[in-house]
Protein backbone atom coordinates (compact mmCIF):
# COMPACT_ATOMS: atom_id res chain seq x y z
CA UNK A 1 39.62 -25.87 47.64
CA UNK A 2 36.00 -25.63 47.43
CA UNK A 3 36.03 -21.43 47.18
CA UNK A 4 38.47 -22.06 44.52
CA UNK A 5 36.10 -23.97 42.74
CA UNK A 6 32.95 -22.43 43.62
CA UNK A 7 35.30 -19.15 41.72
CA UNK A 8 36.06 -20.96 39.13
CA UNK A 9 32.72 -21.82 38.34
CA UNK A 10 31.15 -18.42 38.71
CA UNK A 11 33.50 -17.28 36.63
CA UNK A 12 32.59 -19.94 33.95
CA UNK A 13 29.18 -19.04 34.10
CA UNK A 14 29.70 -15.79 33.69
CA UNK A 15 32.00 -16.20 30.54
CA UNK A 16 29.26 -18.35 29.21
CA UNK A 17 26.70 -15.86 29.61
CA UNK A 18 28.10 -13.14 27.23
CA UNK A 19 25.43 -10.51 25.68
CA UNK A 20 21.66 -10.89 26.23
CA UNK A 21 20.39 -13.04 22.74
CA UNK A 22 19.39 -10.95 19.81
CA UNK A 23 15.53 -10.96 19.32
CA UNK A 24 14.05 -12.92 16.27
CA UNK A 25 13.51 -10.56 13.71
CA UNK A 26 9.58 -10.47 12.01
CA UNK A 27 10.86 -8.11 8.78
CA UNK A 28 8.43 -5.70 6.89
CA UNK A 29 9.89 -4.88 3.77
CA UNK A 30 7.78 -1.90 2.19
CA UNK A 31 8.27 -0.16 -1.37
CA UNK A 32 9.96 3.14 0.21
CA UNK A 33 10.85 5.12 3.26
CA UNK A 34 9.96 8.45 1.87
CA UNK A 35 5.91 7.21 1.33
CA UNK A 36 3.36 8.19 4.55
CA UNK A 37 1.54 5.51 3.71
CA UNK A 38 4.21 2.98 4.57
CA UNK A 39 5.43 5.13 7.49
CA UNK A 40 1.59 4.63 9.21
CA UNK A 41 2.59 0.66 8.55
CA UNK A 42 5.70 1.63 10.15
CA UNK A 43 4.14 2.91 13.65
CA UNK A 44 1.38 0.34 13.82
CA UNK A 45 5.05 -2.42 13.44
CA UNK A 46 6.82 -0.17 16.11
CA UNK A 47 3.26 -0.23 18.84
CA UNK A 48 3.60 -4.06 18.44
CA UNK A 49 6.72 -3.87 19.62
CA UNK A 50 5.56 -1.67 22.66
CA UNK A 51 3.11 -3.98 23.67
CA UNK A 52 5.10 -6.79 23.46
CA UNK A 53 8.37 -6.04 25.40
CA UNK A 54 8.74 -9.57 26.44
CA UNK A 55 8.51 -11.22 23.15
CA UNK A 56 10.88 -13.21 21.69
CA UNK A 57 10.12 -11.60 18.73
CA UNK A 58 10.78 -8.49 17.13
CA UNK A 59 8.66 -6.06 14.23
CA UNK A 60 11.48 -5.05 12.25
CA UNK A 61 10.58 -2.40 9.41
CA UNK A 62 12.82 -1.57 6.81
CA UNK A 63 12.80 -0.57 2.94
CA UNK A 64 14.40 1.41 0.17
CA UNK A 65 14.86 5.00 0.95
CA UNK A 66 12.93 6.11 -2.04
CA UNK A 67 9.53 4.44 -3.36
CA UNK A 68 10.77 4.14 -7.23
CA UNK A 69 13.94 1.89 -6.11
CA UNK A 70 12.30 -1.73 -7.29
CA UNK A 71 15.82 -2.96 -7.21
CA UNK A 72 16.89 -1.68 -3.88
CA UNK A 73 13.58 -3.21 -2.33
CA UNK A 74 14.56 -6.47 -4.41
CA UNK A 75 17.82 -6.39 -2.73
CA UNK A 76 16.92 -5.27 0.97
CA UNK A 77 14.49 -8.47 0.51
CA UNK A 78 17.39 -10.66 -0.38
CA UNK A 79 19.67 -9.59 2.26
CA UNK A 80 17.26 -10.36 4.98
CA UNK A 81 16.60 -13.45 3.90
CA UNK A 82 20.01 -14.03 4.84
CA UNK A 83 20.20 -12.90 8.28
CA UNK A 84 19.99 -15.81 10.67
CA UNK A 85 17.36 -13.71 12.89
CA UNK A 86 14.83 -13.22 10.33
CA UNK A 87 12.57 -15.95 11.09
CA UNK A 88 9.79 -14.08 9.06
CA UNK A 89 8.85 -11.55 6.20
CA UNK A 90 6.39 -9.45 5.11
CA UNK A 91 6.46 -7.70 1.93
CA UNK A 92 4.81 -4.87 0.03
CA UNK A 93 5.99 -5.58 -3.54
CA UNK A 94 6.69 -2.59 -5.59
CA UNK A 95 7.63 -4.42 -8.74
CA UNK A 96 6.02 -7.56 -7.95
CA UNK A 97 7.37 -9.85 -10.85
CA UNK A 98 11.02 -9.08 -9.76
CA UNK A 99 10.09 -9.44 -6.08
CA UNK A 100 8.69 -13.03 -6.74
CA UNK A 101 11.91 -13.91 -8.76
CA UNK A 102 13.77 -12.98 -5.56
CA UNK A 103 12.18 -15.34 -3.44
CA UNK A 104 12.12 -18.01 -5.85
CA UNK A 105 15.89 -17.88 -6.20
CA UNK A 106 16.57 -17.13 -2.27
CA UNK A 107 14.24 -20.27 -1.31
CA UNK A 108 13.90 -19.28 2.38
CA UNK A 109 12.45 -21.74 4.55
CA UNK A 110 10.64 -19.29 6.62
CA UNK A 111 7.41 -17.88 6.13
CA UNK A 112 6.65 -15.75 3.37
CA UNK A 113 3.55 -13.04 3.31
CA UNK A 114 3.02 -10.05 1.31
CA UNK A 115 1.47 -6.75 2.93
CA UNK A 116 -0.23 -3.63 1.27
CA UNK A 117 0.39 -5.50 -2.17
CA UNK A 118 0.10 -8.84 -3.26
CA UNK A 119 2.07 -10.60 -5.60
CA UNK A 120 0.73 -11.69 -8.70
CA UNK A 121 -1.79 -14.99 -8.84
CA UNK A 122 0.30 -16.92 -10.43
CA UNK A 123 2.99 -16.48 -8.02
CA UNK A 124 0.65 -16.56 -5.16
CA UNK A 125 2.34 -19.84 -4.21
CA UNK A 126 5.22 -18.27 -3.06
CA UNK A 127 3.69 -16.71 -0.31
CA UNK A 128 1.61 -18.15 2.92
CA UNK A 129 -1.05 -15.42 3.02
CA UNK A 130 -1.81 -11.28 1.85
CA UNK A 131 -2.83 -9.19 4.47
CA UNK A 132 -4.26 -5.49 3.13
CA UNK A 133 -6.33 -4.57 1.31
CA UNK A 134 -9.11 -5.64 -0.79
CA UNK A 135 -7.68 -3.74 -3.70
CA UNK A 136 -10.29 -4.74 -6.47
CA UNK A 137 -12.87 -3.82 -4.15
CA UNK A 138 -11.75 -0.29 -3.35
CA UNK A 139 -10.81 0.39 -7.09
CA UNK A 140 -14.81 -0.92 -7.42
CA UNK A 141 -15.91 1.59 -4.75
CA UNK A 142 -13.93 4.57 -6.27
CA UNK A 143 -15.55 3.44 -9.58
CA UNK A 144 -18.89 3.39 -8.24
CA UNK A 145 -17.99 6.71 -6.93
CA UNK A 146 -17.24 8.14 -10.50
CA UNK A 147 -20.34 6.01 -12.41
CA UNK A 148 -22.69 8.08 -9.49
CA UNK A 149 -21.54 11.84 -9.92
CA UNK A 150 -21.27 11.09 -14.05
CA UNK A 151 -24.37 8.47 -14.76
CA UNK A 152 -24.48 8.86 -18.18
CA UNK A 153 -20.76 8.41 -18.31
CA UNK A 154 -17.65 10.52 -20.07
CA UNK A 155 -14.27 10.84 -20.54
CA UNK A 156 -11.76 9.22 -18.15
CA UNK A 157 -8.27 9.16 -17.30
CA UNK A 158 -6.69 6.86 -14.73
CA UNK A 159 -3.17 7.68 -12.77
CA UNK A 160 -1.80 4.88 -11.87
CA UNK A 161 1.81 4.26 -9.84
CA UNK A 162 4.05 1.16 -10.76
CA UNK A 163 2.70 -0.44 -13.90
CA UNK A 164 4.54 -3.66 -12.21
CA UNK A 165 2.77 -2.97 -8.71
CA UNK A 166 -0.51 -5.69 -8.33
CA UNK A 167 -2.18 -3.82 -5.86
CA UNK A 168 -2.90 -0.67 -8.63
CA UNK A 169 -3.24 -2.81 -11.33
CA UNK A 170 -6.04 -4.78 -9.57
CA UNK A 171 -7.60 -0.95 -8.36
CA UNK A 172 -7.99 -0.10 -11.46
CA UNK A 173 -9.27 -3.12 -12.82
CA UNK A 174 -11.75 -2.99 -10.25
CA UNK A 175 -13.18 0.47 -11.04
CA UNK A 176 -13.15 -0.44 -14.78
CA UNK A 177 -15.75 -3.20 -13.86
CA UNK A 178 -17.73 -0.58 -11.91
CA UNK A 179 -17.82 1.69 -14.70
CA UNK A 180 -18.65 -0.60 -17.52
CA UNK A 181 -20.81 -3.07 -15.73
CA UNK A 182 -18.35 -6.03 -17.24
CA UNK A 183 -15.15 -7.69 -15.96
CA UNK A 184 -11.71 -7.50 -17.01
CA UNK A 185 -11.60 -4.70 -19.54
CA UNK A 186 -7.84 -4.04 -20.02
CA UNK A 187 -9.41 -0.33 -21.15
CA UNK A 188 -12.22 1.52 -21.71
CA UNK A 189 -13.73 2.28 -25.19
CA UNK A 190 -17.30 3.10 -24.38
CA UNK A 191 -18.56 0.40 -22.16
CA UNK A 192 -21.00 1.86 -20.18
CA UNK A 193 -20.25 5.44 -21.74
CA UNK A 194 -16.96 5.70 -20.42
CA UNK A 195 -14.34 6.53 -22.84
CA UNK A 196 -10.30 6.41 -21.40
CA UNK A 197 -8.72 9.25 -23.44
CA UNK A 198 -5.29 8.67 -25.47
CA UNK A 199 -1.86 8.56 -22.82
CA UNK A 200 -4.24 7.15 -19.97
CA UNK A 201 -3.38 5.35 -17.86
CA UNK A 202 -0.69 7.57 -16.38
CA UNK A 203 1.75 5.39 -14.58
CA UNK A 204 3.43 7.86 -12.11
CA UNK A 205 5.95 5.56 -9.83
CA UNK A 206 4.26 6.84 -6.73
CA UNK A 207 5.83 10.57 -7.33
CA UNK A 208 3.12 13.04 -6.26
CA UNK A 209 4.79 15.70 -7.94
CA UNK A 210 4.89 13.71 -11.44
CA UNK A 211 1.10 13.00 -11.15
CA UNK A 212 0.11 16.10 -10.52
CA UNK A 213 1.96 17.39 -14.23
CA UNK A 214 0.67 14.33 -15.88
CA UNK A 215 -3.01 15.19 -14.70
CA UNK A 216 -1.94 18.82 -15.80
CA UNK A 217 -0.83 17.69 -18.99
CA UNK A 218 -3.77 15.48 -19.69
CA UNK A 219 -6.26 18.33 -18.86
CA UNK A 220 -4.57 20.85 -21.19
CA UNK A 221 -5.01 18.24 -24.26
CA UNK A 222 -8.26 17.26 -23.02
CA UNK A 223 -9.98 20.80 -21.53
CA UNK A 224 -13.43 18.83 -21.96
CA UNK A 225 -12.23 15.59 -19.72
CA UNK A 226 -14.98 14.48 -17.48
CA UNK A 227 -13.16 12.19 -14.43
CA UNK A 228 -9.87 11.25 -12.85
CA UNK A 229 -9.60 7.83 -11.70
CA UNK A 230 -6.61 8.01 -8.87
CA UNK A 231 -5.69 4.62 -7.76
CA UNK A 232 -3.10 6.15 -4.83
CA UNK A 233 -3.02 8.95 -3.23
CA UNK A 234 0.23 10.19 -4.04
CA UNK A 235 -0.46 13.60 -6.32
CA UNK A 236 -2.89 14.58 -3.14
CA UNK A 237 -0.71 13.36 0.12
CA UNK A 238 2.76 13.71 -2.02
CA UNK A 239 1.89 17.45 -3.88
CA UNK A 240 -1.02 19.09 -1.77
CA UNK A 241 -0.01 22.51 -2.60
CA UNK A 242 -0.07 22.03 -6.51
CA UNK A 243 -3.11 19.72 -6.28
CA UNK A 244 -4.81 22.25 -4.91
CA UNK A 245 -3.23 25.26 -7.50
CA UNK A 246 -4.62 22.58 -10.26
CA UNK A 247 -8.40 21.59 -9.01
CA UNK A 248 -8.82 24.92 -6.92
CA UNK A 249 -9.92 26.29 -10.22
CA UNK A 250 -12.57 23.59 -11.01
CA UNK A 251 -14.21 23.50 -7.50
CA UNK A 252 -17.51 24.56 -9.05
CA UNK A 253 -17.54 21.79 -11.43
CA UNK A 254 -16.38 19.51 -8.98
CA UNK A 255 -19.28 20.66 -6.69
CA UNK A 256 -21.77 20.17 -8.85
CA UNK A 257 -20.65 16.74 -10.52
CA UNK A 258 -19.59 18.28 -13.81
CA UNK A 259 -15.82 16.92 -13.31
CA UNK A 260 -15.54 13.96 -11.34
CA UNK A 261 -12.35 12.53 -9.06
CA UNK A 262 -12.17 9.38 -6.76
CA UNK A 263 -8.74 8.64 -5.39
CA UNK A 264 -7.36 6.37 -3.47
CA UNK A 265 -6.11 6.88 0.79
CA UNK A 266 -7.13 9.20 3.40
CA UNK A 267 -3.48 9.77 4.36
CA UNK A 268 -1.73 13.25 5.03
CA UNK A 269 -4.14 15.92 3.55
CA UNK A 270 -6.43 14.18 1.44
CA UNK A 271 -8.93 14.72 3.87
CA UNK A 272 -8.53 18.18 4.41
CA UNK A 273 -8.91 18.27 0.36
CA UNK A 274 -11.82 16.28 0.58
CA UNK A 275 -13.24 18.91 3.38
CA UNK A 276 -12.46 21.52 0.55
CA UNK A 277 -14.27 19.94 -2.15
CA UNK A 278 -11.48 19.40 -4.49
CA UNK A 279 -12.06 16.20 -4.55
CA UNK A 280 -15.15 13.82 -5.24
CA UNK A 281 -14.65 11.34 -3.17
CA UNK A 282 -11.92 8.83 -1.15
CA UNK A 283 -11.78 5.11 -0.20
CA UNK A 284 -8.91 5.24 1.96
CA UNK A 285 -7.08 2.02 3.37
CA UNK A 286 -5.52 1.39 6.89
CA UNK A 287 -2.28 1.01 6.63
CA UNK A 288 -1.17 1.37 10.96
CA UNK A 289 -3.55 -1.64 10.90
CA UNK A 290 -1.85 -3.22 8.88
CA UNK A 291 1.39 -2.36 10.19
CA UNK A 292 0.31 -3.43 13.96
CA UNK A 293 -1.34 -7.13 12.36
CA UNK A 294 1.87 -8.43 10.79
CA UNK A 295 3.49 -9.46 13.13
CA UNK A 296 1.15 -11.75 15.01
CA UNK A 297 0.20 -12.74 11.77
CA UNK A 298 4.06 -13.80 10.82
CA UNK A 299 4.08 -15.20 14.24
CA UNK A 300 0.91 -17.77 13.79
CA UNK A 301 2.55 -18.94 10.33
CA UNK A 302 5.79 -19.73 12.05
CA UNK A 303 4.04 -21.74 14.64
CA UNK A 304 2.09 -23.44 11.82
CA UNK A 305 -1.40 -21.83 13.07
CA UNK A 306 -4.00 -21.40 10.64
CA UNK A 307 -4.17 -18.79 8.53
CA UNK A 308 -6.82 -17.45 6.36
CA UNK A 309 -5.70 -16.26 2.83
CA UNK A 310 -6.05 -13.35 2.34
CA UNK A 311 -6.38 -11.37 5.53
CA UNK A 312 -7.92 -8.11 4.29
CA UNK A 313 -8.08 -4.94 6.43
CA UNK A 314 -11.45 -2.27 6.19
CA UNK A 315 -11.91 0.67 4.13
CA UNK A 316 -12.79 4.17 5.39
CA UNK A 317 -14.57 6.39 2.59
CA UNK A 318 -14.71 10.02 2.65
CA UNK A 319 -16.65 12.73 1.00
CA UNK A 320 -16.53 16.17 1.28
CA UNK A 321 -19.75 16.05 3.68
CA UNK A 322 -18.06 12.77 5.87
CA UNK A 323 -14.69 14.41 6.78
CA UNK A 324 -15.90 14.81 10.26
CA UNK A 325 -16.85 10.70 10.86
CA UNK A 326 -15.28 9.53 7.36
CA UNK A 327 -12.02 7.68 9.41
CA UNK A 328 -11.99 4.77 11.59
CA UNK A 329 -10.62 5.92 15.08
């Protein structure tokens, strides 16, 4: 009688046991698979995960497949939010009016950050903290960048990606200050001798391939421009080849200050640009770091540890004669 039992309950037990629990799930949601940027945030998420095995937790990373897709990012948000496991999100908000929306309508009752870019202030509510970074100051330091090699000033244009995305908008407000010496100028009409020319800003939807005709474009109607203002990296890490077929040509001018670029991101083979001179200079961000923060930061805010808002991440800057020492190991 008692081996019967001492069966039964074994088996019981082992009924009851069923398959090992599903981790909670700490989601990054980023703008698009198909952006090296966002795949750097993707292996700093995936060596959390390696160094902690034993978690209860999870760094899940997931996105549209394509950068452009505002919708499909809005959606991937929104069907996470319904998944029992997520106990957590992080997003990088490509259209960040539509991704604010989202949560306002989902309601979640988990914590909320944003990562890479922010959402917009007046929606900053809807989110616990922003960890990235400090995009007004590296649009400032690409600015300063330009006002050096041109002092007297010039003709500007600025490529820009998502005219929704708050991260570029606040780049390029930031080296607009820099250039002008005031704050907040929605363009440039001679403030501190910097003219934008007419169809600047370029808004390129993070396509490297698109900026790199648009800058083409803009230099054919304007053979006497002075700077480029790049507030990604995209037409450099996204089209190397025909960046290159398009600046090789003005590498003396670019040498000696005569035509002026700062861009945004050290990623892919902007440095090896920079190395070549085709560029003036690059205030790159650090996006594994980034990546590998998240999710203890997602982790303090669901055990209601203090938080500072925002959490920024450091800024490598590279010129051609800083290639060598320009990136933090």
């Amino acid at each position: 009688m008692r081996k019967t039992l001492l069966l039964a309950a074994v088996a019981a037990m082992a009924l009851g046991a069923g398959p090992a629990l599903a981790k909670k799930q700490l989601v990054i949601v980023v703008k698009g698979l198909d952006n090296p940027f966002f795949e750097a945030i993707h292996q700093g998420c995936e060596k959390w995960n390696k160094e902690n095995a034993s978690s209860e937790y999870e760094c899940f990373y997931t996105g549209p497949a394509s950068t452009s897709d505002e919708a499909g990012e809005a959606q991937i948000v929104q069907d996470m939010l319904s998944k029992a496991d997520t106990v957590a999100m992080a997003i990088s908000p490509s259209n960040a009016p539509l991704i604010a929306q989202t949560i306002k309508t989902a309601n979640p009752t988990i914590p909320i950050m944003t990562l890479d870019a922010d959402l917009s202030k007046e929606d900053a509510a809807l989110r616990k903290t922003y960890l990235g970074t400090d995009n007004y100051l590296m649009g400032h330091k690409i600015g300063e960048y330009i006002k050096k090699g041109k002092p007297n000033g010039g003709t500007i244009c600025t490529i820009e990606g998502n005219p929704a995305a708050d991260n570029i908008l606040r780049r390029a407000q930031g080296m607009r200050d820099a250039l002008s010496g005031k704050e907040g100028l929605a363009a440039l009409a001679g403030e501190g001798g910097w003219t934008e020319v007419a169809g600047c800003p370029v808004f390129t939807n993070d396509d490297g391939a698109k900026g790199v005709q648009a800058m083409t474009d803009i230099l054919a109607a304007n053979p006497k421009l002075d700077a480029f203002g790049i507030m990604g990296g995209w037409p450099l890490f996204g089209a190397p080849q025909p960046y290159r077929d398009l600046f090789g040509p003005l590498k003396d001018r670019i040498a000696s200050n005569d035509f002026v670029i700062g861009a945004a991101d050290t990623i892919g083979d902007e440095v090896a640009i920079a190395g070549d001179g085709l560029v003036t200079a690059l205030v790159g961000q650090r996006p594994f770091e980034m990546g590998y923060k998240a999710p203890s930061v997602m982790i303090d805010l669901i055990e209601g540890k203090p938080v500072a808002d925002p959490v920024f991440t450091g800024l490598d800057e590279c010129t051609k004669d800083t290639v060598d020492t320009c990136i933090q190991k």
